[in-house]
PDB file of N, CA and C in Angstrom:
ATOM      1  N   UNK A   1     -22.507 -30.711 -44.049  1.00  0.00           N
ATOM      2  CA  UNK A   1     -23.756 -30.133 -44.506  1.00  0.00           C
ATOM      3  C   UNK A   1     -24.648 -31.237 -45.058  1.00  0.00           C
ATOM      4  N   UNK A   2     -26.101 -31.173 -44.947  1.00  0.00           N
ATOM      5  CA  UNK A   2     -26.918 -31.545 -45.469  1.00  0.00           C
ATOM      6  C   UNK A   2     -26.976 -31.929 -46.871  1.00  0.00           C
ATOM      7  N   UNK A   3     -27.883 -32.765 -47.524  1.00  0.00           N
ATOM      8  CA  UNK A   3     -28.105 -32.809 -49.516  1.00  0.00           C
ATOM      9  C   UNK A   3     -29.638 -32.320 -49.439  1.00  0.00           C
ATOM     10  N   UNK A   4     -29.554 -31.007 -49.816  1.00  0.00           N
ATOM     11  CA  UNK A   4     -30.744 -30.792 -50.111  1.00  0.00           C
ATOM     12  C   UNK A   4     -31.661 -30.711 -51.569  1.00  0.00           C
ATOM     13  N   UNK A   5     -33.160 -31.288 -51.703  1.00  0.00           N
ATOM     14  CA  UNK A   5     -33.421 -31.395 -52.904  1.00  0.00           C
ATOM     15  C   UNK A   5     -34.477 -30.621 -52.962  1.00  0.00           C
ATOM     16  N   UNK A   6     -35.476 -30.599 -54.158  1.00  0.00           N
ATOM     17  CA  UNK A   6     -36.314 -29.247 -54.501  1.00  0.00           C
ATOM     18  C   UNK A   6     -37.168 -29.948 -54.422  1.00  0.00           C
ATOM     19  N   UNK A   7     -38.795 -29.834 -54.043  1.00  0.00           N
ATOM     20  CA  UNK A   7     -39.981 -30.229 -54.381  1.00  0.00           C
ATOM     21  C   UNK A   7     -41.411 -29.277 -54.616  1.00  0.00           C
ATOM     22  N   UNK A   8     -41.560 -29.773 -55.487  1.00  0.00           N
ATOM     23  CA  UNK A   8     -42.519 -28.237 -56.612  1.00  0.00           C
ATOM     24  C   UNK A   8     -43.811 -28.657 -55.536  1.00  0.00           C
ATOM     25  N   UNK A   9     -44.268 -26.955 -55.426  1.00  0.00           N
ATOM     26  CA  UNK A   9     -45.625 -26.781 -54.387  1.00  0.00           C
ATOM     27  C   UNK A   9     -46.639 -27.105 -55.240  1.00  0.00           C
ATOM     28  N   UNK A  10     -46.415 -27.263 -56.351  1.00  0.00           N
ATOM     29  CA  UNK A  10     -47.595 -27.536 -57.197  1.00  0.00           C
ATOM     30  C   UNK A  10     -48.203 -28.919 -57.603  1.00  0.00           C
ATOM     31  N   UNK A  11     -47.195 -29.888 -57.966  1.00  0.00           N
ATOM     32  CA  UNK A  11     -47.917 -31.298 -58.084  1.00  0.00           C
ATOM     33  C   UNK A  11     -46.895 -32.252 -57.471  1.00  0.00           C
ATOM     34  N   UNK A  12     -45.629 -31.840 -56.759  1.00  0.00           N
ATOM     35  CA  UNK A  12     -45.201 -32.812 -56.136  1.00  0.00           C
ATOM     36  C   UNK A  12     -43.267 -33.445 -56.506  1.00  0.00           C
ATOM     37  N   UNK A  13     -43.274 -33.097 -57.215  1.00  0.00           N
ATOM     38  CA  UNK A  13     -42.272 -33.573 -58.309  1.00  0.00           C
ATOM     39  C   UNK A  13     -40.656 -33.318 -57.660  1.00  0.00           C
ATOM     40  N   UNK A  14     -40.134 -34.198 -57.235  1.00  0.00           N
ATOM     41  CA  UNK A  14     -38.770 -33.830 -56.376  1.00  0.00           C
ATOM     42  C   UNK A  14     -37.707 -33.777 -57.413  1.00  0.00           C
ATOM     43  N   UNK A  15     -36.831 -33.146 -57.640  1.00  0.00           N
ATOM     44  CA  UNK A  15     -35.877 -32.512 -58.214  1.00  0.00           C
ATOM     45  C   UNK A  15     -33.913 -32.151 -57.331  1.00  0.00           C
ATOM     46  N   UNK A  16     -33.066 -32.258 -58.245  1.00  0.00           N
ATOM     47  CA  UNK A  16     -31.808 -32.254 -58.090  1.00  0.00           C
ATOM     48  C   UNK A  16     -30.910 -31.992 -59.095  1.00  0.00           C
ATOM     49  N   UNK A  17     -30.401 -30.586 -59.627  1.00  0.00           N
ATOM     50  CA  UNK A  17     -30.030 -29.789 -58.766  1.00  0.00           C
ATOM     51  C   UNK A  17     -31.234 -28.641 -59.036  1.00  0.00           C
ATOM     52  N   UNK A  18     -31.762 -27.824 -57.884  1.00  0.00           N
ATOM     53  CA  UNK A  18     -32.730 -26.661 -58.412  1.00  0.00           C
ATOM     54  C   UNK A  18     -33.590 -26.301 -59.757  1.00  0.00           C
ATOM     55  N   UNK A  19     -34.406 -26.181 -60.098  1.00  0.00           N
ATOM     56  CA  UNK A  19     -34.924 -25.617 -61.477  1.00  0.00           C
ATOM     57  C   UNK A  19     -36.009 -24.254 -61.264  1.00  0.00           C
ATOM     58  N   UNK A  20     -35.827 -23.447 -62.384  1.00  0.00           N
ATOM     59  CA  UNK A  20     -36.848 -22.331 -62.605  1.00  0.00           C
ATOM     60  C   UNK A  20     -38.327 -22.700 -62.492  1.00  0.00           C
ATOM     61  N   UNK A  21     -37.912 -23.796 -63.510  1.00  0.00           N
ATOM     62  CA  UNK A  21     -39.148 -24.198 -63.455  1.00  0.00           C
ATOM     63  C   UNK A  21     -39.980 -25.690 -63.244  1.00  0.00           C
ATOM     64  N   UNK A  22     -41.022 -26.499 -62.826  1.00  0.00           N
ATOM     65  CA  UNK A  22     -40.664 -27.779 -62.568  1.00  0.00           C
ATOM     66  C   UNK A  22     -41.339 -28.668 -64.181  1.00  0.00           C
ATOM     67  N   UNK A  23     -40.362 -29.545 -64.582  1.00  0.00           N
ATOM     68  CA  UNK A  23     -40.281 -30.156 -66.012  1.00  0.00           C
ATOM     69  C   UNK A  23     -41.961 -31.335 -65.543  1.00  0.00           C
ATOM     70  N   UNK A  24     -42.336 -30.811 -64.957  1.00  0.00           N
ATOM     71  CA  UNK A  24     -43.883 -31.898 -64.756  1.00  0.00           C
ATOM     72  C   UNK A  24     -44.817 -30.952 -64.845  1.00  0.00           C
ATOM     73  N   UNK A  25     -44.918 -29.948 -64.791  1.00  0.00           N
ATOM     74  CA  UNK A  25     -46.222 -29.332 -64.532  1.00  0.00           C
ATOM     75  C   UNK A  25     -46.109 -27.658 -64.787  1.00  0.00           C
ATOM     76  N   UNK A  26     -44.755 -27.025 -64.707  1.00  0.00           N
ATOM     77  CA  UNK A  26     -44.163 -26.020 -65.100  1.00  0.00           C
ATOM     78  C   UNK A  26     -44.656 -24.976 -63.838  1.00  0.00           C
ATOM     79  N   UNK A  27     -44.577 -25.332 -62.529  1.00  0.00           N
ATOM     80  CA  UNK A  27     -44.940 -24.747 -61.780  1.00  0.00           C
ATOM     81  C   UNK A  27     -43.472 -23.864 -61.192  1.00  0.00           C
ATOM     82  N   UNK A  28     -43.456 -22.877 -60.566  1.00  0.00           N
ATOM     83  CA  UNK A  28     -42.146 -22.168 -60.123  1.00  0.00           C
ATOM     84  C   UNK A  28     -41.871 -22.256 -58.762  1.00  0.00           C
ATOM     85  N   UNK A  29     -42.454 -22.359 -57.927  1.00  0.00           N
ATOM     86  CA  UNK A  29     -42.122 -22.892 -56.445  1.00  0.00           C
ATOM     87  C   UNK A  29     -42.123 -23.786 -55.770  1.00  0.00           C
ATOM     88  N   UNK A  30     -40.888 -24.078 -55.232  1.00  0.00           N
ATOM     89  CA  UNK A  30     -40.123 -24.998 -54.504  1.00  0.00           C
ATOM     90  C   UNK A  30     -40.080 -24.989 -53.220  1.00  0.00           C
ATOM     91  N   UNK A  31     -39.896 -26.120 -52.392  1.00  0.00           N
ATOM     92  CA  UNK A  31     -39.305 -25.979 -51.166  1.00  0.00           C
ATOM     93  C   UNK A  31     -38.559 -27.127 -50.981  1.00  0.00           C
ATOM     94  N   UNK A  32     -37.821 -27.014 -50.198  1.00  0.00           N
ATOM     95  CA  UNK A  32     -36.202 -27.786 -50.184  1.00  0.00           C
ATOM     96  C   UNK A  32     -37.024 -29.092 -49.344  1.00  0.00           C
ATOM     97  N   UNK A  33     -36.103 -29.966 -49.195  1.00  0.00           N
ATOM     98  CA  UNK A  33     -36.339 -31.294 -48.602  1.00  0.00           C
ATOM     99  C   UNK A  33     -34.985 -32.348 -48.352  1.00  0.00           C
ATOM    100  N   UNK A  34     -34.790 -32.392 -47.255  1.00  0.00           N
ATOM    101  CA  UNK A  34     -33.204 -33.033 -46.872  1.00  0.00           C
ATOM    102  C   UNK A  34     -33.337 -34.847 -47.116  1.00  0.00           C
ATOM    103  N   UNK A  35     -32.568 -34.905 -48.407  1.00  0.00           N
ATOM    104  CA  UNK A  35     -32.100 -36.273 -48.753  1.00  0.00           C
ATOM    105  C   UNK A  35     -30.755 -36.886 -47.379  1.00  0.00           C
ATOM    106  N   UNK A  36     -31.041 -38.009 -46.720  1.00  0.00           N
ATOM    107  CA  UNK A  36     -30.072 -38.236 -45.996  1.00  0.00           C
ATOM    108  C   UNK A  36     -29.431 -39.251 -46.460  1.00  0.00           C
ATOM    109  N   UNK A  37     -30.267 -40.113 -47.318  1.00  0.00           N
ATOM    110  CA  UNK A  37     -29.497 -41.580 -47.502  1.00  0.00           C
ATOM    111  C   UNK A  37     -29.892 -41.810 -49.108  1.00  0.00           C
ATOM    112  N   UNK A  38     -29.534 -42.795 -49.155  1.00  0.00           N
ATOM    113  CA  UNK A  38     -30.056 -43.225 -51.033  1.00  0.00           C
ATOM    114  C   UNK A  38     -29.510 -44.659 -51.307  1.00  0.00           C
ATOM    115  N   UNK A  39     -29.511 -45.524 -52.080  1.00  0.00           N
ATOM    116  CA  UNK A  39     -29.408 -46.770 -52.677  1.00  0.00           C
ATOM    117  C   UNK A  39     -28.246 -46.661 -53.945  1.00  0.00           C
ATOM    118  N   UNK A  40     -27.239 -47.329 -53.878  1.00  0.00           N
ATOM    119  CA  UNK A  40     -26.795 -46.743 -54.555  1.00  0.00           C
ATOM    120  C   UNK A  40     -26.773 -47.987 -56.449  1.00  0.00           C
ATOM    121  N   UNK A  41     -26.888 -47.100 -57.319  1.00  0.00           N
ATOM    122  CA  UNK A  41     -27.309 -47.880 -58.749  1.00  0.00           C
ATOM    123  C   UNK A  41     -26.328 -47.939 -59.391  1.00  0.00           C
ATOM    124  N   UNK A  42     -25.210 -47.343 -59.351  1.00  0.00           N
ATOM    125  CA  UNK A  42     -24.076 -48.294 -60.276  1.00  0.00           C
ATOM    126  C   UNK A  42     -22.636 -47.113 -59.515  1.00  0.00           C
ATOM    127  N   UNK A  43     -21.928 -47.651 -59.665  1.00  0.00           N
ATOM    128  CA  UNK A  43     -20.831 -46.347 -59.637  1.00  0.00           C
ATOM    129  C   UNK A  43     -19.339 -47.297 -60.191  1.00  0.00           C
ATOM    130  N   UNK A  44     -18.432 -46.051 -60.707  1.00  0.00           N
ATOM    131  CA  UNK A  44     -17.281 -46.612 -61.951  1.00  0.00           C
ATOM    132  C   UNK A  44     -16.328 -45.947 -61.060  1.00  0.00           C
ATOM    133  N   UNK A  45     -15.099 -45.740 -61.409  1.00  0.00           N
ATOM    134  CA  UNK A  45     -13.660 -45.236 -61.055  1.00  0.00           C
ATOM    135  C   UNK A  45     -13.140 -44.666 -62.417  1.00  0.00           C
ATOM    136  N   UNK A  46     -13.262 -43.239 -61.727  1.00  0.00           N
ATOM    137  CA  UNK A  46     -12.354 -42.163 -63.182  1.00  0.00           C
ATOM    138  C   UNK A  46     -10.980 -41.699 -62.556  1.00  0.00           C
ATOM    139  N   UNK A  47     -10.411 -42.609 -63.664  1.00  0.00           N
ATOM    140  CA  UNK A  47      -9.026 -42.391 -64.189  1.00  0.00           C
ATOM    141  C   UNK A  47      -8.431 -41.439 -64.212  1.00  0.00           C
ATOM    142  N   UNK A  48      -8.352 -40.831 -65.412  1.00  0.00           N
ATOM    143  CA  UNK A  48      -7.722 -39.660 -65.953  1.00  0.00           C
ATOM    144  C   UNK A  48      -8.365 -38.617 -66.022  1.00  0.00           C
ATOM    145  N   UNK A  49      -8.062 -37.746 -65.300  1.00  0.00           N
ATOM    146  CA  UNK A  49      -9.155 -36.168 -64.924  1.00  0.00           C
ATOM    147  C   UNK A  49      -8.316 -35.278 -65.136  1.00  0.00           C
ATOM    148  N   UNK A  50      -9.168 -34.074 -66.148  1.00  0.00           N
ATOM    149  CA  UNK A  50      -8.718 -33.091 -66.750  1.00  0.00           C
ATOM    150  C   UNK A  50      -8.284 -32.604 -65.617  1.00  0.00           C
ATOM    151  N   UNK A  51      -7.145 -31.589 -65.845  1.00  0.00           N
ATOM    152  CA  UNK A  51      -7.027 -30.979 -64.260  1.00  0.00           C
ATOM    153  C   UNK A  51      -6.473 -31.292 -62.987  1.00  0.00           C
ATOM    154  N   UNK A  52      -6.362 -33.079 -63.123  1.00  0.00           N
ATOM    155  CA  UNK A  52      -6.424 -33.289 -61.631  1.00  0.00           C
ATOM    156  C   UNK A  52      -5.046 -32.741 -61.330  1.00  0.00           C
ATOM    157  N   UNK A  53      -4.457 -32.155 -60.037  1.00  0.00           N
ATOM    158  CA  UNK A  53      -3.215 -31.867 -59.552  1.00  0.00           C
ATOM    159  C   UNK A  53      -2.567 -33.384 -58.733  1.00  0.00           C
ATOM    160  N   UNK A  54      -3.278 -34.259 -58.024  1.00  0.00           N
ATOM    161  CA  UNK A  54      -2.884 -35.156 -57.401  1.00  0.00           C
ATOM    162  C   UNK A  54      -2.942 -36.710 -58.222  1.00  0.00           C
ATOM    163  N   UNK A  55      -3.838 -36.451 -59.367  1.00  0.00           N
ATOM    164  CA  UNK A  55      -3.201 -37.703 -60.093  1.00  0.00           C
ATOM    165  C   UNK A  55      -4.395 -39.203 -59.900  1.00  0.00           C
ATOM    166  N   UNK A  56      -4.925 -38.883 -58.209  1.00  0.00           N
ATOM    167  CA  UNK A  56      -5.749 -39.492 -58.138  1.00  0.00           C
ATOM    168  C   UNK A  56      -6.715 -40.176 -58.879  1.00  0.00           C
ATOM    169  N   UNK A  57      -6.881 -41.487 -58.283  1.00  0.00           N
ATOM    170  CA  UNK A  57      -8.999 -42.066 -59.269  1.00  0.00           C
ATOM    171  C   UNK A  57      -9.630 -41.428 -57.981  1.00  0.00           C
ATOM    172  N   UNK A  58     -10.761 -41.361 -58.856  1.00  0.00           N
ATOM    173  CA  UNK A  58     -12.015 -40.950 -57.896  1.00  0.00           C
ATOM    174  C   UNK A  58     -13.198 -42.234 -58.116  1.00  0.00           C
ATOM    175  N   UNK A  59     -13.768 -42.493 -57.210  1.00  0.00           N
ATOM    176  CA  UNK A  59     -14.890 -43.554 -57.365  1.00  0.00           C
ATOM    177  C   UNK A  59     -16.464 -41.895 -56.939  1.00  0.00           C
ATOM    178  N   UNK A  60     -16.908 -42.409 -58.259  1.00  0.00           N
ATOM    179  CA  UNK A  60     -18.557 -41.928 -58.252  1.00  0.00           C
ATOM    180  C   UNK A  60     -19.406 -42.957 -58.682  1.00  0.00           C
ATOM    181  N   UNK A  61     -20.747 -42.406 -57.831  1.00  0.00           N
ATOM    182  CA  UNK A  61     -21.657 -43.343 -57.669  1.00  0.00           C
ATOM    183  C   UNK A  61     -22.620 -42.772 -58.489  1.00  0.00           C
ATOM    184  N   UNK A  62     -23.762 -43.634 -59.082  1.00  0.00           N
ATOM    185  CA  UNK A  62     -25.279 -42.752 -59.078  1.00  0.00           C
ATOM    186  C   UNK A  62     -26.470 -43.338 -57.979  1.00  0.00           C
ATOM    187  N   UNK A  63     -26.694 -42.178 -57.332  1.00  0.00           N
ATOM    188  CA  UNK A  63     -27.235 -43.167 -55.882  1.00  0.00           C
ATOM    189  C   UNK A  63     -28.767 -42.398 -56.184  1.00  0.00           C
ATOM    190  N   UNK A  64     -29.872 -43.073 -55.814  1.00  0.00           N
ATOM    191  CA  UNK A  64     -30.820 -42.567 -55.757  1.00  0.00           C
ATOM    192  C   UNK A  64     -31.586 -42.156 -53.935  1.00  0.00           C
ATOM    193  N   UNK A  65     -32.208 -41.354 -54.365  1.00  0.00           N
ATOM    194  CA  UNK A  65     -31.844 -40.608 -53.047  1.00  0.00           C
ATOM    195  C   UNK A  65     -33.627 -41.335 -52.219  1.00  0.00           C
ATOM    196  N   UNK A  66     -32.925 -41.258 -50.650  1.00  0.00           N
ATOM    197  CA  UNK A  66     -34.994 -41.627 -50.001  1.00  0.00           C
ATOM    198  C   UNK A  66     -35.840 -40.662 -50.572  1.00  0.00           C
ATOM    199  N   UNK A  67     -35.223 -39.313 -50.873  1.00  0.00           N
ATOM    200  CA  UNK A  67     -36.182 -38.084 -51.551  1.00  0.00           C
ATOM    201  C   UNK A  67     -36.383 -38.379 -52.821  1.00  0.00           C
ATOM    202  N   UNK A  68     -36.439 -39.250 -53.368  1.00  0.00           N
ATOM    203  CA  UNK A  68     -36.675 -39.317 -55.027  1.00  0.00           C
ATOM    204  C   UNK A  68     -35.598 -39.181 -56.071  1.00  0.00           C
ATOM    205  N   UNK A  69     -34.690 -38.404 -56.068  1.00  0.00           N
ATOM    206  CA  UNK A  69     -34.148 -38.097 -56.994  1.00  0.00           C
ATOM    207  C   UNK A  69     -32.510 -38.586 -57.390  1.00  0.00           C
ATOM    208  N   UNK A  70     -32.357 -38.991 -58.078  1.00  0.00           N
ATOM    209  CA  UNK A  70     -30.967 -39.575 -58.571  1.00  0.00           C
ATOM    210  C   UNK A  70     -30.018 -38.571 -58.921  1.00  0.00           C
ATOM    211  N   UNK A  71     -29.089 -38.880 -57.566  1.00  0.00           N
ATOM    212  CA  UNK A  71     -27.513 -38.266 -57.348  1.00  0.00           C
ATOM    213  C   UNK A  71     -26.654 -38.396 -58.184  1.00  0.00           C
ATOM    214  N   UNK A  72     -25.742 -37.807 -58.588  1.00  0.00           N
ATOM    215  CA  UNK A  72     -24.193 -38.245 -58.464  1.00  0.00           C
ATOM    216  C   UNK A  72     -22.916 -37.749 -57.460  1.00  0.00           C
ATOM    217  N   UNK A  73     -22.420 -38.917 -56.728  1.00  0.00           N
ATOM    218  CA  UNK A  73     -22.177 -38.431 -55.518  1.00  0.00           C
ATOM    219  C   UNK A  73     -20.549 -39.679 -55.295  1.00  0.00           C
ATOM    220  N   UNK A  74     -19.776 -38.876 -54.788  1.00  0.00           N
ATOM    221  CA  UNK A  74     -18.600 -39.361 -54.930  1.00  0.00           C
ATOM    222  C   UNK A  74     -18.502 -40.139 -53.594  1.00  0.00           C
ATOM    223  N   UNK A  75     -17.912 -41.302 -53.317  1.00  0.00           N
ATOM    224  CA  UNK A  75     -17.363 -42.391 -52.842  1.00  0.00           C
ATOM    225  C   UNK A  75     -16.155 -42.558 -52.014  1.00  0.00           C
ATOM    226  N   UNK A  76     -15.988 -42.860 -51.014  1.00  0.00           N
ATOM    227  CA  UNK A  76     -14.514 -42.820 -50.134  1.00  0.00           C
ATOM    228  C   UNK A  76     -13.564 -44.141 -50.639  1.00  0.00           C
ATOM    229  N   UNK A  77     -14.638 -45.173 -50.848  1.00  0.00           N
ATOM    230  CA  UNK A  77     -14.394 -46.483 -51.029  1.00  0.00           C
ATOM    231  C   UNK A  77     -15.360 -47.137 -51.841  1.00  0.00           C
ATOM    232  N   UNK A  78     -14.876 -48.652 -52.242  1.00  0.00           N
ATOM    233  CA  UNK A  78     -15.982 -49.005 -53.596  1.00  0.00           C
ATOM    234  C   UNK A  78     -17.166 -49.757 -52.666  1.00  0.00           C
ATOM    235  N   UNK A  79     -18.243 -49.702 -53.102  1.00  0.00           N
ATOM    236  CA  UNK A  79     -19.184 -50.370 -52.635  1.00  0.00           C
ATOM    237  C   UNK A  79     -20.256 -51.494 -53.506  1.00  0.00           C
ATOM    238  N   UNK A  80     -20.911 -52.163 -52.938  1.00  0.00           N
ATOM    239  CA  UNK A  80     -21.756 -52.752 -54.517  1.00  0.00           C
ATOM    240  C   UNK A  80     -23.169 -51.879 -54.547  1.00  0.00           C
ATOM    241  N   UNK A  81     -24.017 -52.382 -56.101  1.00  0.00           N
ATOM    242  CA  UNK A  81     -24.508 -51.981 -56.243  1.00  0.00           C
ATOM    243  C   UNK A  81     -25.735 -52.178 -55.112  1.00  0.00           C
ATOM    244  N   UNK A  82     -26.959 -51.552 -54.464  1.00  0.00           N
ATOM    245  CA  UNK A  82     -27.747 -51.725 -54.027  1.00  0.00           C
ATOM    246  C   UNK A  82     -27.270 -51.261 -52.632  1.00  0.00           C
ATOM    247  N   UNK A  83     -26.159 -51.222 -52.282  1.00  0.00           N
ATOM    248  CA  UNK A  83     -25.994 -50.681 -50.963  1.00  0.00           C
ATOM    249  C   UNK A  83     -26.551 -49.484 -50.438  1.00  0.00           C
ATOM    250  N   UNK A  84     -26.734 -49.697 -49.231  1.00  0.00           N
ATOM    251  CA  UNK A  84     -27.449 -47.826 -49.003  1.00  0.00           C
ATOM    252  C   UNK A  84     -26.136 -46.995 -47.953  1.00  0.00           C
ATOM    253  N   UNK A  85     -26.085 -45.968 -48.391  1.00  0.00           N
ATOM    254  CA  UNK A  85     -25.132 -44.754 -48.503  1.00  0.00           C
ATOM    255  C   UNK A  85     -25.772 -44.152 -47.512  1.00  0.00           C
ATOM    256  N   UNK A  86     -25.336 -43.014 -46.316  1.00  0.00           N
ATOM    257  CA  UNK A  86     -26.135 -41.890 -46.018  1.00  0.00           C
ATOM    258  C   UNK A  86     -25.356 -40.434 -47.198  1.00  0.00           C
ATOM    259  N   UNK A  87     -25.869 -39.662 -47.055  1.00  0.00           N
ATOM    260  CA  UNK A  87     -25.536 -38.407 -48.117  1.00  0.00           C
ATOM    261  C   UNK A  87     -25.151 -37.252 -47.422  1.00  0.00           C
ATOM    262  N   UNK A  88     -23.906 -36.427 -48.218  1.00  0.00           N
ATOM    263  CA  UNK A  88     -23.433 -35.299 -47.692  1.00  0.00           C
ATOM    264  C   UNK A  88     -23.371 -34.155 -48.353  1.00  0.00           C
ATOM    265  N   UNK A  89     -22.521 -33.238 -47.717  1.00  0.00           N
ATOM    266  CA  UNK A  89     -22.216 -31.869 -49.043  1.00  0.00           C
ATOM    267  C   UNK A  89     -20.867 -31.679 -48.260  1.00  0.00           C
ATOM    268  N   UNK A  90     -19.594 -31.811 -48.724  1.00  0.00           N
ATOM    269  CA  UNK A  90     -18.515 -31.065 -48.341  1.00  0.00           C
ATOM    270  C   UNK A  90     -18.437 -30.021 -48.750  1.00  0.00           C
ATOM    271  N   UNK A  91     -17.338 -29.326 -47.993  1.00  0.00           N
ATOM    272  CA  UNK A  91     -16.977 -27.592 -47.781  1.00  0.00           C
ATOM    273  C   UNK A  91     -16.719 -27.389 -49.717  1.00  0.00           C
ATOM    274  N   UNK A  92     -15.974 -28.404 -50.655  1.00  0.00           N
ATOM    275  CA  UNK A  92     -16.418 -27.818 -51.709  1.00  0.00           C
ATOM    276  C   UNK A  92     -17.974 -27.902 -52.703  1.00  0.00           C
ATOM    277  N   UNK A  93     -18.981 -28.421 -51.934  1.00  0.00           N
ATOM    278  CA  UNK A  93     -20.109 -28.252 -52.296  1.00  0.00           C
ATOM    279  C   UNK A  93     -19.913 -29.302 -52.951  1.00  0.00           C
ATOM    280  N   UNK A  94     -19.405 -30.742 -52.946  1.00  0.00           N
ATOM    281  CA  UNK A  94     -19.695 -31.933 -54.061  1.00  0.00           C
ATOM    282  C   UNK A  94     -20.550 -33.017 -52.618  1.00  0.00           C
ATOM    283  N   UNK A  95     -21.568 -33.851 -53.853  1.00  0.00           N
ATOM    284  CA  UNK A  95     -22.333 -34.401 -52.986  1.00  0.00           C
ATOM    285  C   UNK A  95     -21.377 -35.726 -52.283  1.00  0.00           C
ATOM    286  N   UNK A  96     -21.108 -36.459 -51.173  1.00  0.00           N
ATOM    287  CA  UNK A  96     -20.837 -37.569 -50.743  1.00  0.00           C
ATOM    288  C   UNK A  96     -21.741 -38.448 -50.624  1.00  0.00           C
ATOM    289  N   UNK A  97     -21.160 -39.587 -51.018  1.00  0.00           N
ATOM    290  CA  UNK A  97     -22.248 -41.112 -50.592  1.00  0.00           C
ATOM    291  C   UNK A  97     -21.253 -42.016 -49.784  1.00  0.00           C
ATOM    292  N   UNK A  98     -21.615 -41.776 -48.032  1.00  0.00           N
ATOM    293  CA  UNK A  98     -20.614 -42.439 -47.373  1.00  0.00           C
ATOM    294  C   UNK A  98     -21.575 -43.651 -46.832  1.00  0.00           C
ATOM    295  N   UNK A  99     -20.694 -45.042 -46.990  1.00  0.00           N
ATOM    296  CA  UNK A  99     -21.562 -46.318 -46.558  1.00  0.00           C
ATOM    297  C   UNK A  99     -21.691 -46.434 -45.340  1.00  0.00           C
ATOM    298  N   UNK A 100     -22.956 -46.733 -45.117  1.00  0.00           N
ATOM    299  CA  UNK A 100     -23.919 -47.052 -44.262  1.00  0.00           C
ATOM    300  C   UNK A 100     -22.925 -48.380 -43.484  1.00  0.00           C
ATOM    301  N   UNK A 101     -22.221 -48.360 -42.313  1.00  0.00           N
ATOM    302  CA  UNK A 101     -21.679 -49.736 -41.733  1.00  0.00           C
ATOM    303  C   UNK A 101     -22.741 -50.352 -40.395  1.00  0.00           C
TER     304      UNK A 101
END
């Protein structure tokens, strides 16, 4: 699946995840806009996760998206900073940032 992001009909303002209302201008309608790729600005490796069943690290990124808006979007593998990612949604709805080869 696609990463889709919000952009207010009213002054412009791209957004992630959805809002009522838009925090620039307080306008209420949106229309979606497909982020495919993004840059990515720092990403760490978490350790110890409440919950986890497999024990696993996970590598997350914060990637900023060609649509404007800054992701957080999980990682297959480590990458550096500035690399560009294309962007996903897996079947459990978490965003992916898979590198661009």
């Amino acid at each position: 699946m696609t990463l889709k992001v919000f952009q207010c009909n009213q002054c412009g303002s791209t957004v992630f995840p959805a809002r009522y209302f838009c925090f620039e201008c307080g306008g209420a309608e949106w229309h979606e806009r497909v982020a495919e790729s993004g840059t990515v600005n720092e990403w760490t490796t978490v350790r110890r996760r409440v919950g986890a069943q497999d024990g696993g690290d996970v590598l997350v990124a914060s990637v900023t998206t060609d649509a404007g808006p800054v992701v957080i979007a999980r990682l297959e593998r480590p990458v550096r900073v500035g690399d560009e990612v294309s962007l996903a949604i897996d079947e459990q709805n978490r965003v992916l940032a898979l590198p661009i080869a």
